[in-house]
N, C-alpha and C. Protein backbone atom coordinates (compact mmCIF):
# COMPACT_ATOMS: atom_id res chain seq x y z
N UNK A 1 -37.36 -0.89 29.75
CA UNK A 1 -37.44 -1.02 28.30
C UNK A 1 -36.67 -2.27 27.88
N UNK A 2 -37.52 -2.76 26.98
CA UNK A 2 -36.55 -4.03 26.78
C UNK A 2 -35.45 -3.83 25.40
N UNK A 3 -34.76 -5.34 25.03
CA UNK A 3 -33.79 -4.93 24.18
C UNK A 3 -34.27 -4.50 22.68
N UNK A 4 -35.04 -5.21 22.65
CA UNK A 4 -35.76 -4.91 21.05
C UNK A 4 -36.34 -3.50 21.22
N UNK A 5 -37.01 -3.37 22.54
CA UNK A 5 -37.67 -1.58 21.83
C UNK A 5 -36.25 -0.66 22.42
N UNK A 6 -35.39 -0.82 23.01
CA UNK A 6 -34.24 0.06 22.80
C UNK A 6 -33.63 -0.11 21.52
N UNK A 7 -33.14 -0.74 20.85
CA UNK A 7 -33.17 -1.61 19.50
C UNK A 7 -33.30 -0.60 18.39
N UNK A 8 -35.15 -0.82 18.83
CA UNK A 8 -36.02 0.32 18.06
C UNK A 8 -35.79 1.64 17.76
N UNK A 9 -35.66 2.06 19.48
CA UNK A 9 -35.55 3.51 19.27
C UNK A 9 -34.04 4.03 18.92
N UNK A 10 -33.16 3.45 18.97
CA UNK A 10 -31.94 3.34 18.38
C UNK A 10 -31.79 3.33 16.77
N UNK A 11 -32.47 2.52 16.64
CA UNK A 11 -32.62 2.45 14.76
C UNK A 11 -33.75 3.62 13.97
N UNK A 12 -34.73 3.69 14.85
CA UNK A 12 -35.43 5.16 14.42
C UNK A 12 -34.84 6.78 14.80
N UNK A 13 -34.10 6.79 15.87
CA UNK A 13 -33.26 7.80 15.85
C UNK A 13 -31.84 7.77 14.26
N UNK A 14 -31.24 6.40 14.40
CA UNK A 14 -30.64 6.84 13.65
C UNK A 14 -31.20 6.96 11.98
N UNK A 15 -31.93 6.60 12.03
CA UNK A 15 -33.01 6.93 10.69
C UNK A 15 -33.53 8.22 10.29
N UNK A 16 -33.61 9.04 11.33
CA UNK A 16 -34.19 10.58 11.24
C UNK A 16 -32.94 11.21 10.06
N UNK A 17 -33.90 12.10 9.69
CA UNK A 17 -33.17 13.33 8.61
C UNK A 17 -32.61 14.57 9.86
N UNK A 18 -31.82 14.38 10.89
CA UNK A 18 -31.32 15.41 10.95
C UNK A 18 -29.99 15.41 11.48
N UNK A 19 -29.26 16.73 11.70
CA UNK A 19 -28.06 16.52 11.77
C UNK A 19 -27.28 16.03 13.40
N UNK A 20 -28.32 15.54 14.33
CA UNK A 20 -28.06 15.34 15.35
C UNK A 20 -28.10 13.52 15.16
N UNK A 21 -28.77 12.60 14.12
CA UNK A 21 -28.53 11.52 14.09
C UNK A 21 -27.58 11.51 12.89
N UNK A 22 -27.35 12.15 11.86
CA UNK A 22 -26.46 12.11 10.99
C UNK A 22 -25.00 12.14 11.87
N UNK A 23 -24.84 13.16 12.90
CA UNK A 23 -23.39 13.20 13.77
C UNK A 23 -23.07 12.26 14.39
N UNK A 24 -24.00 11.34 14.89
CA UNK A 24 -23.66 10.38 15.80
C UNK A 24 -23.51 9.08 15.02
N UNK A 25 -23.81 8.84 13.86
CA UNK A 25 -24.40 7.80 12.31
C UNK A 25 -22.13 8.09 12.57
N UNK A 26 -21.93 8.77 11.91
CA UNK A 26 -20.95 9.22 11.48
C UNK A 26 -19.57 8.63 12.66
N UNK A 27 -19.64 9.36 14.08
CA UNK A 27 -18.89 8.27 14.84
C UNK A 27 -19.20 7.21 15.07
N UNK A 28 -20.50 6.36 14.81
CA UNK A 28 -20.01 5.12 15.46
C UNK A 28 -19.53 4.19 14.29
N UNK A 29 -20.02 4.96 12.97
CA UNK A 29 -19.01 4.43 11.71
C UNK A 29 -17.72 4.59 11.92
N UNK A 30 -17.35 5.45 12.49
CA UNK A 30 -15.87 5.39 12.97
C UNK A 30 -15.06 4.65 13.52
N UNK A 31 -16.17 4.63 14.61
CA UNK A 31 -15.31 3.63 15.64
C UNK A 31 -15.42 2.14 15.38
N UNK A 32 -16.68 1.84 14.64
CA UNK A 32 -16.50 0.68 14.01
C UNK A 32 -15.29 0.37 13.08
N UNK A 33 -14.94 1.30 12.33
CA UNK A 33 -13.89 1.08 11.18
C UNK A 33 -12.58 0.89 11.55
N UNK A 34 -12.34 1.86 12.66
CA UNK A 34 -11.55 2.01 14.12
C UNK A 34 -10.69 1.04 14.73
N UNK A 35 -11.89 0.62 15.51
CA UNK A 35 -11.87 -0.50 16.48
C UNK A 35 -12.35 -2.03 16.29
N UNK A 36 -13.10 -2.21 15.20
CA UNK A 36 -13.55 -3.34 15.19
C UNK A 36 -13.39 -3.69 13.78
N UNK A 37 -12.88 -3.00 12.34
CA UNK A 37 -12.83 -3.29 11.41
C UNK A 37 -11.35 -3.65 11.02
N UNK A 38 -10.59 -2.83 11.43
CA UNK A 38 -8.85 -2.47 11.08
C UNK A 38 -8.47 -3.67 12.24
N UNK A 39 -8.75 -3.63 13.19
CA UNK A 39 -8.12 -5.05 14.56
C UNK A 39 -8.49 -6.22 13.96
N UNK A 40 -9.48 -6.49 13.58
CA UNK A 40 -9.60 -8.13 12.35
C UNK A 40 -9.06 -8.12 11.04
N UNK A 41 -8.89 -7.24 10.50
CA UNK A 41 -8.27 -6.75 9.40
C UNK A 41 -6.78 -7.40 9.36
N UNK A 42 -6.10 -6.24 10.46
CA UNK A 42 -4.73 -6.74 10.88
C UNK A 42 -4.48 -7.91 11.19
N UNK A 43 -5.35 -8.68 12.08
CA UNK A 43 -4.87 -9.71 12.58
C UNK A 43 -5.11 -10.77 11.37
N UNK A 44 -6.20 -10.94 10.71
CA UNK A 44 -5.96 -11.75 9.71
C UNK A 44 -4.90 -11.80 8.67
N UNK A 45 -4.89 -10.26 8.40
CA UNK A 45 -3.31 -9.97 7.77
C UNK A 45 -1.82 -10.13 7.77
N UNK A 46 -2.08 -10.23 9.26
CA UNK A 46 -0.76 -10.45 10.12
C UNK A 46 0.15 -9.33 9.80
N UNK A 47 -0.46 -7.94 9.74
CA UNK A 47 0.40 -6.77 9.80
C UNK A 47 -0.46 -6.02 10.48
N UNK A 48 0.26 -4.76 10.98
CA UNK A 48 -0.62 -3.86 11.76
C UNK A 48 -0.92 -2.33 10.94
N UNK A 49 0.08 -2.66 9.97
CA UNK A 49 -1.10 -1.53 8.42
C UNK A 49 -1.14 -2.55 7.29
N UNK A 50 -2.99 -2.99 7.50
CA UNK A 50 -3.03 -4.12 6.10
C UNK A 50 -3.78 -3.18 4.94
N UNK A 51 -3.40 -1.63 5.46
CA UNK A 51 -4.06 -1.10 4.01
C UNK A 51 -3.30 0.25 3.95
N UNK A 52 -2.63 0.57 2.77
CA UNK A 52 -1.67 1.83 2.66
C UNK A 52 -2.16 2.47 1.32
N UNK A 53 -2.01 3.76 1.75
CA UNK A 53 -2.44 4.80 0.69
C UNK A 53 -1.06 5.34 0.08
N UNK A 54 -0.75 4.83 -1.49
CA UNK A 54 0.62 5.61 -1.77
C UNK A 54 0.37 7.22 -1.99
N UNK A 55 1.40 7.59 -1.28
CA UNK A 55 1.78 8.80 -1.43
C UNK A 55 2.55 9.78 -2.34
N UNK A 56 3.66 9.16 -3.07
CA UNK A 56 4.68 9.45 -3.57
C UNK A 56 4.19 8.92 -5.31
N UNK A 57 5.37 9.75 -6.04
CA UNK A 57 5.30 8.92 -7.39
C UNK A 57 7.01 7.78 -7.26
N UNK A 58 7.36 7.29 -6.67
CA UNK A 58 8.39 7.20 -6.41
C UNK A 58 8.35 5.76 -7.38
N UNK A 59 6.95 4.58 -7.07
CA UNK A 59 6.46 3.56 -7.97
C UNK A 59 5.56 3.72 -9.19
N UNK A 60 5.37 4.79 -9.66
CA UNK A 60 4.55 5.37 -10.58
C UNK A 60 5.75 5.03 -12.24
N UNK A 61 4.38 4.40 -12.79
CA UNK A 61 4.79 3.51 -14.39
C UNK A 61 4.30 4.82 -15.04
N UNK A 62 4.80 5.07 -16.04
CA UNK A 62 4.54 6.02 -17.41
C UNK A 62 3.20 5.14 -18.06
N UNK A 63 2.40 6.02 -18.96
CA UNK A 63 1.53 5.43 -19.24
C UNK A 63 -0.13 5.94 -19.16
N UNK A 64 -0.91 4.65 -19.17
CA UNK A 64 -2.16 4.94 -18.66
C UNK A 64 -2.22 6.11 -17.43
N UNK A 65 -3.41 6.25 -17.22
CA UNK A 65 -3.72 6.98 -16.01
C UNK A 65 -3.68 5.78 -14.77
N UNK A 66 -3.86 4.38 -15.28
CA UNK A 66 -4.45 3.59 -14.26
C UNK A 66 -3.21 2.58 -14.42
N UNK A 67 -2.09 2.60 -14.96
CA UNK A 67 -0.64 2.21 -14.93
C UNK A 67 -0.72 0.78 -15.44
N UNK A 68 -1.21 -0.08 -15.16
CA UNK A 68 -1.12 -1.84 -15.81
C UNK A 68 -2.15 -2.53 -15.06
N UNK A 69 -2.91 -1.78 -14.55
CA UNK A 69 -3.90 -2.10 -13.89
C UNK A 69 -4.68 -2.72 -14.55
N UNK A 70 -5.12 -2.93 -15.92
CA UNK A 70 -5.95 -4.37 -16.61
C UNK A 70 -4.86 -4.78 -17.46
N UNK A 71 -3.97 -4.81 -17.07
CA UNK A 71 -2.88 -5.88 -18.03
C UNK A 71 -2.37 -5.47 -19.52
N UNK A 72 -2.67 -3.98 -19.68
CA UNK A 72 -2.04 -3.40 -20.80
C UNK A 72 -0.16 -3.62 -20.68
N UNK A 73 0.45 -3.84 -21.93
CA UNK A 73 1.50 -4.11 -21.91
C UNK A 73 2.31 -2.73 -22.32
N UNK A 74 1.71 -2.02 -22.26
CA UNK A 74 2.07 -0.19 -23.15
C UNK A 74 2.80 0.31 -22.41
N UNK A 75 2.08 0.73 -20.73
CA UNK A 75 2.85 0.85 -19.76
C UNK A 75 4.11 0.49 -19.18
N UNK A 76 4.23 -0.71 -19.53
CA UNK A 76 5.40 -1.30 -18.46
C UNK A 76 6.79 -1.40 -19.56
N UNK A 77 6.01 -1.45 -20.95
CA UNK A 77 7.32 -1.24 -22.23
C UNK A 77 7.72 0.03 -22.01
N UNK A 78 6.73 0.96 -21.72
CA UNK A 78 7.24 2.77 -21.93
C UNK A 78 8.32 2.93 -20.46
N UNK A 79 8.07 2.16 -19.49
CA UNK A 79 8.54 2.20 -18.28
C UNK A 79 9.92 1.51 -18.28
N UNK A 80 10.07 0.20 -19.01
CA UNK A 80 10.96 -0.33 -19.05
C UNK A 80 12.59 0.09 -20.06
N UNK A 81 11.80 0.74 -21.23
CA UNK A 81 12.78 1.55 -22.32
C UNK A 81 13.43 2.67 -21.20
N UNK A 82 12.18 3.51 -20.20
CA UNK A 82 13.09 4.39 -19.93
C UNK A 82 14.01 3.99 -18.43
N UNK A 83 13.56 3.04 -17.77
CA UNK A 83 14.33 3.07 -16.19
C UNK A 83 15.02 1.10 -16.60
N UNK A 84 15.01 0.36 -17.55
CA UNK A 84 15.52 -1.05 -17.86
C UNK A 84 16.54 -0.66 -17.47
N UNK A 85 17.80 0.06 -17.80
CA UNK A 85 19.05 0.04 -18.30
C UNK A 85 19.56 -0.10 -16.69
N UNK A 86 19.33 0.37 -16.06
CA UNK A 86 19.51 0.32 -14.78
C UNK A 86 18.82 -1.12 -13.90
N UNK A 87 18.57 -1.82 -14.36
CA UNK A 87 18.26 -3.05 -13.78
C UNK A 87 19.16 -4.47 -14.32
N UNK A 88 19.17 -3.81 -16.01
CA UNK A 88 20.06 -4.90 -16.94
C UNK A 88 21.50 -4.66 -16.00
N UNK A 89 22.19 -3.35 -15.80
CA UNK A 89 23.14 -3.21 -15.68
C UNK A 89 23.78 -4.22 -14.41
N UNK A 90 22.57 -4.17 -13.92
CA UNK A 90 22.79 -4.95 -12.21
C UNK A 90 22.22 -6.95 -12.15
N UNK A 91 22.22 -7.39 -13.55
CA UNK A 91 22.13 -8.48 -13.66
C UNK A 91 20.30 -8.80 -13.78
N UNK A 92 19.42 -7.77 -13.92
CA UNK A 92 17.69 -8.20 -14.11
C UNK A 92 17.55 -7.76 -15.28
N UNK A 93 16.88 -9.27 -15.90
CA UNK A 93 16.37 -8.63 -17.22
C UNK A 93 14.97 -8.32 -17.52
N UNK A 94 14.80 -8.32 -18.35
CA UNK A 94 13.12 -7.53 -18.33
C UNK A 94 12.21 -8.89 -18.23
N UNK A 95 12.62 -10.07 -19.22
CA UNK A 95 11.64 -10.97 -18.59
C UNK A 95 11.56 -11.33 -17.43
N UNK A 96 12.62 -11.29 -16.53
CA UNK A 96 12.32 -11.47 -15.27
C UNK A 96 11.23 -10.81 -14.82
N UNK A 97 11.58 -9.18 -14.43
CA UNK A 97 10.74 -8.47 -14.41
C UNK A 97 9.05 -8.09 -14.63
N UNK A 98 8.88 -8.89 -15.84
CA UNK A 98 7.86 -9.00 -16.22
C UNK A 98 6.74 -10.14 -15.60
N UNK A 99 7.87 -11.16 -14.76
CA UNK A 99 7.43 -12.05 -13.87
C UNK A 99 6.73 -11.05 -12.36
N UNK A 100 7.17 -10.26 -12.47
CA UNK A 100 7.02 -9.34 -11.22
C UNK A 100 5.96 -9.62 -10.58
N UNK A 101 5.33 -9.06 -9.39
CA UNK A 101 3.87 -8.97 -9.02
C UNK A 101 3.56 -7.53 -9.19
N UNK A 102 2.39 -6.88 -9.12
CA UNK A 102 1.98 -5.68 -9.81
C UNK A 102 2.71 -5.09 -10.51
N UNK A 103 3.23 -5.72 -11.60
CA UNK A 103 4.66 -5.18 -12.71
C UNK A 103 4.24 -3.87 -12.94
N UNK A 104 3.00 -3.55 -12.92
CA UNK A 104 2.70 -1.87 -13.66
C UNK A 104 3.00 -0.91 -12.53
N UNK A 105 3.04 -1.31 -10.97
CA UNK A 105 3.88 -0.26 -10.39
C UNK A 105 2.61 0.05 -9.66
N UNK A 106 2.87 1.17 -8.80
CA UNK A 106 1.72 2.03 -7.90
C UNK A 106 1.78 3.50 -8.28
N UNK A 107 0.41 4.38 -8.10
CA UNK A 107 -0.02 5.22 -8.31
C UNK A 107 -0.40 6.18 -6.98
N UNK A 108 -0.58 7.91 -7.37
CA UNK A 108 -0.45 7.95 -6.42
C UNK A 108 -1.56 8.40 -5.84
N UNK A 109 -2.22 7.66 -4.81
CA UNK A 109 -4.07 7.59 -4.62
C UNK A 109 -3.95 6.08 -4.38
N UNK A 110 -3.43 5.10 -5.07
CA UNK A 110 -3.97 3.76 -4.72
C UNK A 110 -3.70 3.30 -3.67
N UNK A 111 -4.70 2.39 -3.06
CA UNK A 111 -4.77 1.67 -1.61
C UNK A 111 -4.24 0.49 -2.20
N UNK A 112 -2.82 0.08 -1.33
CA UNK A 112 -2.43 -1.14 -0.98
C UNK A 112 -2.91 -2.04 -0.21
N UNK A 113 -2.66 -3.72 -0.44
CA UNK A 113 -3.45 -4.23 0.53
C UNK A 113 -2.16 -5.11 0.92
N UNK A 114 -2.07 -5.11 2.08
CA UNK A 114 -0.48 -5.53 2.57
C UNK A 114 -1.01 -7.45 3.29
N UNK A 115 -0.04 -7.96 3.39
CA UNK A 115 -0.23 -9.25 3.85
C UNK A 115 1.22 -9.46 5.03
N UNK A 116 1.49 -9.87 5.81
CA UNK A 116 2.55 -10.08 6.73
C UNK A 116 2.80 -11.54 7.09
N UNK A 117 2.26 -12.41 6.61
CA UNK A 117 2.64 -13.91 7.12
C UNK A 117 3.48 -14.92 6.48
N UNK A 118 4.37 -14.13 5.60
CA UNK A 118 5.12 -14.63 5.13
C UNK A 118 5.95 -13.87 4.79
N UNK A 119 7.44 -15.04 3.96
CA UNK A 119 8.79 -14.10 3.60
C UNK A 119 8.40 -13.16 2.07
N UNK A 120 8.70 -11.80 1.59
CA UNK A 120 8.72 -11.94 0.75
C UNK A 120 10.09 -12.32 -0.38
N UNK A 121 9.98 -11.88 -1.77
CA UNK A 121 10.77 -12.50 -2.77
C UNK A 121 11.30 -11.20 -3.64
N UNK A 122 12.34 -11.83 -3.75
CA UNK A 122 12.82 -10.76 -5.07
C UNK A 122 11.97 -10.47 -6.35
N UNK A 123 11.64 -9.18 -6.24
CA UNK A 123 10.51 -8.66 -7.32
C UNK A 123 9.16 -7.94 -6.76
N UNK A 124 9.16 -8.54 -5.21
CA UNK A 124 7.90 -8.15 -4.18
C UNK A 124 7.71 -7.01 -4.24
N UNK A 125 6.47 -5.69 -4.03
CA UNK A 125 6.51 -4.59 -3.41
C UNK A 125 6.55 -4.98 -1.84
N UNK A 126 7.17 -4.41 -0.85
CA UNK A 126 7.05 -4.16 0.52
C UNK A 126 6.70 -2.89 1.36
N UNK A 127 6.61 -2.32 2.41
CA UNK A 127 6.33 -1.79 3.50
C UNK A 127 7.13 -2.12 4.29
N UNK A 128 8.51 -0.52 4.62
CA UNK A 128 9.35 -1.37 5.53
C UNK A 128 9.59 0.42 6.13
N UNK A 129 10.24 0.04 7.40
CA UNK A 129 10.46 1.46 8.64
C UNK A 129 11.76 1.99 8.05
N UNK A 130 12.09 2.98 7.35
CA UNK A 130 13.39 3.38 6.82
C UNK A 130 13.36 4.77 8.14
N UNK A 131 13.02 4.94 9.61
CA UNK A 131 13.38 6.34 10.00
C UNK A 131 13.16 7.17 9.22
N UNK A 132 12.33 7.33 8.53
CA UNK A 132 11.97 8.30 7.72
C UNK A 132 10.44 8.98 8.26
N UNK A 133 9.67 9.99 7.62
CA UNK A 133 8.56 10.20 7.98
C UNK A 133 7.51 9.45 7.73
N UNK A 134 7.40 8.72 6.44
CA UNK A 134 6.40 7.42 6.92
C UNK A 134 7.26 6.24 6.31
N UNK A 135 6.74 4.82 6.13
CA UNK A 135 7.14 4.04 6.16
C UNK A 135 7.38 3.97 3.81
N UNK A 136 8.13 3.06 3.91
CA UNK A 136 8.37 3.70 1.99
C UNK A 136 8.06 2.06 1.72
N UNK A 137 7.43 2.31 0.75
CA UNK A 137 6.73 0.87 -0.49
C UNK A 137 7.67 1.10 -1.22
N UNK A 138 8.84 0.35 -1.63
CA UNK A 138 9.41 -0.10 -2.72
C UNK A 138 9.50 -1.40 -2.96
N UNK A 139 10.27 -1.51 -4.29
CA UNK A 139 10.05 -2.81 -4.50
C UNK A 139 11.59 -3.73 -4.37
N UNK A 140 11.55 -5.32 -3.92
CA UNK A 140 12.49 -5.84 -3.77
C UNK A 140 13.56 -6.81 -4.42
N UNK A 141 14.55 -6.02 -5.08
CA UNK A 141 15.60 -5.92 -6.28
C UNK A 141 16.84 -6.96 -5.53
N UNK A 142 16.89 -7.35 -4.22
CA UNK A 142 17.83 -8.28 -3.97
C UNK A 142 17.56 -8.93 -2.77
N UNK A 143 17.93 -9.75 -2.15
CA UNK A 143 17.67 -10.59 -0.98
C UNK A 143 19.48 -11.05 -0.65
N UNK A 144 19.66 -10.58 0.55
CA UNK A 144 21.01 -11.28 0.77
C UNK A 144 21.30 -12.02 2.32
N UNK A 145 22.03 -13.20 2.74
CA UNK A 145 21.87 -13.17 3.70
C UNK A 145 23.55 -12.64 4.52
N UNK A 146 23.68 -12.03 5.55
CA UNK A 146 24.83 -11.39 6.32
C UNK A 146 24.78 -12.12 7.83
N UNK A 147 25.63 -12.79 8.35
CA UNK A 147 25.83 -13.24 9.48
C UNK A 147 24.56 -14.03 9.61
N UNK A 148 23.81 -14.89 9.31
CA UNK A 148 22.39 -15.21 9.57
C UNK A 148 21.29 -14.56 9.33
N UNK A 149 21.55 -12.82 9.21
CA UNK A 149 20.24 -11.96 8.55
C UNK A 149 19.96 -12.00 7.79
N UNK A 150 18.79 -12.29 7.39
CA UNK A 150 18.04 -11.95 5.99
C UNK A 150 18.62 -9.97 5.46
N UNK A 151 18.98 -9.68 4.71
CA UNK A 151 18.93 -8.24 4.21
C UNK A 151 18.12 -7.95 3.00
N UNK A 152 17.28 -7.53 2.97
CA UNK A 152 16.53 -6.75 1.10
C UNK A 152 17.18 -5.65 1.02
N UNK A 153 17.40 -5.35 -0.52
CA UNK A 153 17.37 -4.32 -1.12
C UNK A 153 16.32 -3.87 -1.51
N UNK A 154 15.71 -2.77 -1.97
CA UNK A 154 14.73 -2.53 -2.91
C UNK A 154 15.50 -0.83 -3.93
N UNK A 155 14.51 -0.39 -4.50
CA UNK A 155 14.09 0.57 -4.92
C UNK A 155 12.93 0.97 -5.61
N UNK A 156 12.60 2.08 -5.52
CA UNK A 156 11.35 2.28 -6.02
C UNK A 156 11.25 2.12 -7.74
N UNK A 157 10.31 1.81 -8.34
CA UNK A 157 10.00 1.41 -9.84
C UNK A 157 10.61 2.78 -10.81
N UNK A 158 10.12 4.01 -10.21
CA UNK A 158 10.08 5.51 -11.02
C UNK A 158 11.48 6.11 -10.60
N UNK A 159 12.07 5.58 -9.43
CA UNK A 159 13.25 6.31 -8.85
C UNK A 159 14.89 6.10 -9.69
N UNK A 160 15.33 6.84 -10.09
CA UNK A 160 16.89 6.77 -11.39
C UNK A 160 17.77 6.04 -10.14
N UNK A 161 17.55 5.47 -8.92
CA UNK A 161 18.73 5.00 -8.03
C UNK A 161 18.02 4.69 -6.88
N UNK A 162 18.75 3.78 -5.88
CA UNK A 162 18.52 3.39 -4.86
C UNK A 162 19.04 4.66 -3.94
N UNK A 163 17.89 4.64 -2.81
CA UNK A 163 18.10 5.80 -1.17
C UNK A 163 18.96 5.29 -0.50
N UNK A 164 19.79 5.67 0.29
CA UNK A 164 20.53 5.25 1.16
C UNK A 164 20.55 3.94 2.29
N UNK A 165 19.04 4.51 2.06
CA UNK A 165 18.72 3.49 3.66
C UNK A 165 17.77 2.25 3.18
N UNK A 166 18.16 1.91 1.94
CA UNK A 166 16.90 0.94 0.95
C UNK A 166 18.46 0.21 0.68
N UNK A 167 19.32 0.37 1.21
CA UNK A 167 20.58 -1.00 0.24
C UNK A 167 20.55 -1.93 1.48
N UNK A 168 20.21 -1.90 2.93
CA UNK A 168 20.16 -3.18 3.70
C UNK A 168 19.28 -3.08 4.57
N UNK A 169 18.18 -3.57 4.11
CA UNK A 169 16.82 -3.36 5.01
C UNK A 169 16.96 -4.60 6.23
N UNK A 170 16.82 -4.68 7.18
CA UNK A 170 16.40 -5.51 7.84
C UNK A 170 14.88 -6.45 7.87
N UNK A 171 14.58 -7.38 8.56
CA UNK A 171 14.00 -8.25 8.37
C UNK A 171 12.77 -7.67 9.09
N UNK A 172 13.73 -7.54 10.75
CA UNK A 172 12.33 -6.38 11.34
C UNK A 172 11.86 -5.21 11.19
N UNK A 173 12.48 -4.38 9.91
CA UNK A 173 12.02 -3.08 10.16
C UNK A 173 10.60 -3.31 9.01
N UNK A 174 10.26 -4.45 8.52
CA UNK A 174 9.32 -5.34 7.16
C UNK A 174 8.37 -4.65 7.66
N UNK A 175 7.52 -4.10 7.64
CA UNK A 175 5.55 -3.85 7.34
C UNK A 175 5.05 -5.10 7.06
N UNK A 176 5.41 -5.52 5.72
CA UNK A 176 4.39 -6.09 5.01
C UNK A 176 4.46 -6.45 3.81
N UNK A 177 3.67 -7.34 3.25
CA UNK A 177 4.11 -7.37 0.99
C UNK A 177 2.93 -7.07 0.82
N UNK A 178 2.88 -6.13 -0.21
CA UNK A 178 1.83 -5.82 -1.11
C UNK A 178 1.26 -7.11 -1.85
N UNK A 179 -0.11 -7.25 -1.62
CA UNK A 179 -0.82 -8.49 -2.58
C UNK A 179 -1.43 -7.86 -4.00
N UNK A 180 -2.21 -6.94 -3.46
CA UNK A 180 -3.04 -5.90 -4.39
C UNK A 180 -3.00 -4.51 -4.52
N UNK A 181 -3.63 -3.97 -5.47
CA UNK A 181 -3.99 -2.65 -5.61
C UNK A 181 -5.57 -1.90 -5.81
N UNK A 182 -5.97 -1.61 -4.89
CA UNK A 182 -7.13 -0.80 -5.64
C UNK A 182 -7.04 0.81 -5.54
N UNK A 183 -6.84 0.41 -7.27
CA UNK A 183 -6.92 1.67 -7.78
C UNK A 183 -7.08 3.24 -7.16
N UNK A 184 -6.64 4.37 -6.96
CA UNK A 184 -7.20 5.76 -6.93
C UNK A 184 -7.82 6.14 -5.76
N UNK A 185 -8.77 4.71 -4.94
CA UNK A 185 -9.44 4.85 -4.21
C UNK A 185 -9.19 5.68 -2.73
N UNK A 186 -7.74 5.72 -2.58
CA UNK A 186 -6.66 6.12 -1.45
C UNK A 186 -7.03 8.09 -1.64
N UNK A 187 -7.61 8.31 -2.80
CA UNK A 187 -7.59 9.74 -3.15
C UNK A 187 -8.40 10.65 -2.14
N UNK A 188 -9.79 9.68 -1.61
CA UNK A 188 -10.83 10.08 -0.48
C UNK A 188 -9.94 10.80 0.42
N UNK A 189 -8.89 9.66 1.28
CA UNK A 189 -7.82 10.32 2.21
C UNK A 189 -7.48 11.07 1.85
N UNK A 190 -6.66 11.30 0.34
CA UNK A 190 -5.50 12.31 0.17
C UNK A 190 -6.03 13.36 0.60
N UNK A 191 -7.49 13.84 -0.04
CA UNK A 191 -8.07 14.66 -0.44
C UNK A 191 -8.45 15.13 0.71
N UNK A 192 -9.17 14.77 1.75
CA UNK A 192 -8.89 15.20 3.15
C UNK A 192 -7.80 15.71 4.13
N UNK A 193 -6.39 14.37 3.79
CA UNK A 193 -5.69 15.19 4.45
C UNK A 193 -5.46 16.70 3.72
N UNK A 194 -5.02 16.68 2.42
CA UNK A 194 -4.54 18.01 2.11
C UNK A 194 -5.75 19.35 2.23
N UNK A 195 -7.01 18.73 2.59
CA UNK A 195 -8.13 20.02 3.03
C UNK A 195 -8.04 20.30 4.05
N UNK A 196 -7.48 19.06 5.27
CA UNK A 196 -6.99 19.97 6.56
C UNK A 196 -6.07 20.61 6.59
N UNK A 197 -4.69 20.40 6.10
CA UNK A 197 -3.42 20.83 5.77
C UNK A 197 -2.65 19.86 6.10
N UNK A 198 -2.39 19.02 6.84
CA UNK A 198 -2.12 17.82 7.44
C UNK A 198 -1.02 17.93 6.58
């Protein structure tokens, strides 16, 4: 048989209405997404998670349902009256702030899109290894350097205080900086894991 009529019968199997080409349709979407989508992904990214589903409300803005996600200014005032005082106190003022990158914060469902080939900056969201159960997106409130190390601080946007293990991050324990957000879309996962129990 040659390559075109294997080809064929490959593309007319997976064309059938039944659940024996629908099952197999299904893994090799997998393993494509797997193996051949997430490995170019990463590597162009230069991280090895260039896409994160938040979990937590820990960056979650008051507000919209969809947080500052088209550039409403409602959100990030309602956000700033209630968690500012705690940033003024530590020398950030709100215009700074407002310089931020995704100033409206993360939600919890949205897919991050992480980038790794560079330093980030005070104001960044990141992806960093705190020994914790997964890795925590906050955002980065100081940059210091100690003996030659780079150190970040962060904390999360929604959180009344910094975690313990967020006042001297290291350089290698970094993931990644958040570039973008799309929206809610992270919910597909949620919604799976919590139907397995996961």
């Amino acid at each position: 048989m040659s390559f075109k009529e294997s080809y064929k019968t490959v593309k007319d199997f997976l064309s059938e209405d039944s659940w024996t080409s629908w099952a197999v349709s299904l893994i090799l979407a997998f393993i494509l997404v797997k193996f051949v989508f997430f490995p170019l992904l990463s590597f162009s990214l230069g991280t090895a998670m260039p896409l994160v589903v938040v979990e937590s409300g820990s960056m979650h803005h008051p507000g919209s349902f969809l947080g500052d996600t088209f550039g409403t200014q409602r959100s990030f005032d309602k956000w700033w009256n209630e968690k500012g005082n705690w940033y003024t106190e530590r020398g950030i003022s709100k215009e700074e702030t407002q310089k931020w990158p995704i100033r409206g914060g993360l939600e919890i469902g949205d897919i991050v899109v992480l980038y790794g080939h560079n330093k980030p900056e005070k104001g960044d969201i990141i992806i960093f290894n705190a020994n914790q159960q997964h890795p925590i997106i906050h955002r980065i409130i100081s940059i210091k350097t100690v003996g030659g190390e780079t150190l970040y601080e962060t904390k999360g946007d929604n959180n009344s205080g910094q975690l313990i293990f967020e006042k001297e991050i290291p350089e290698n324990s970094l993931i990644g900086k958040a570039v973008f957000k799309i929206p809610k879309l992270g919910w597909i996962k949620l919604g799976f894991v919590k139907l397995l129990g996961f």
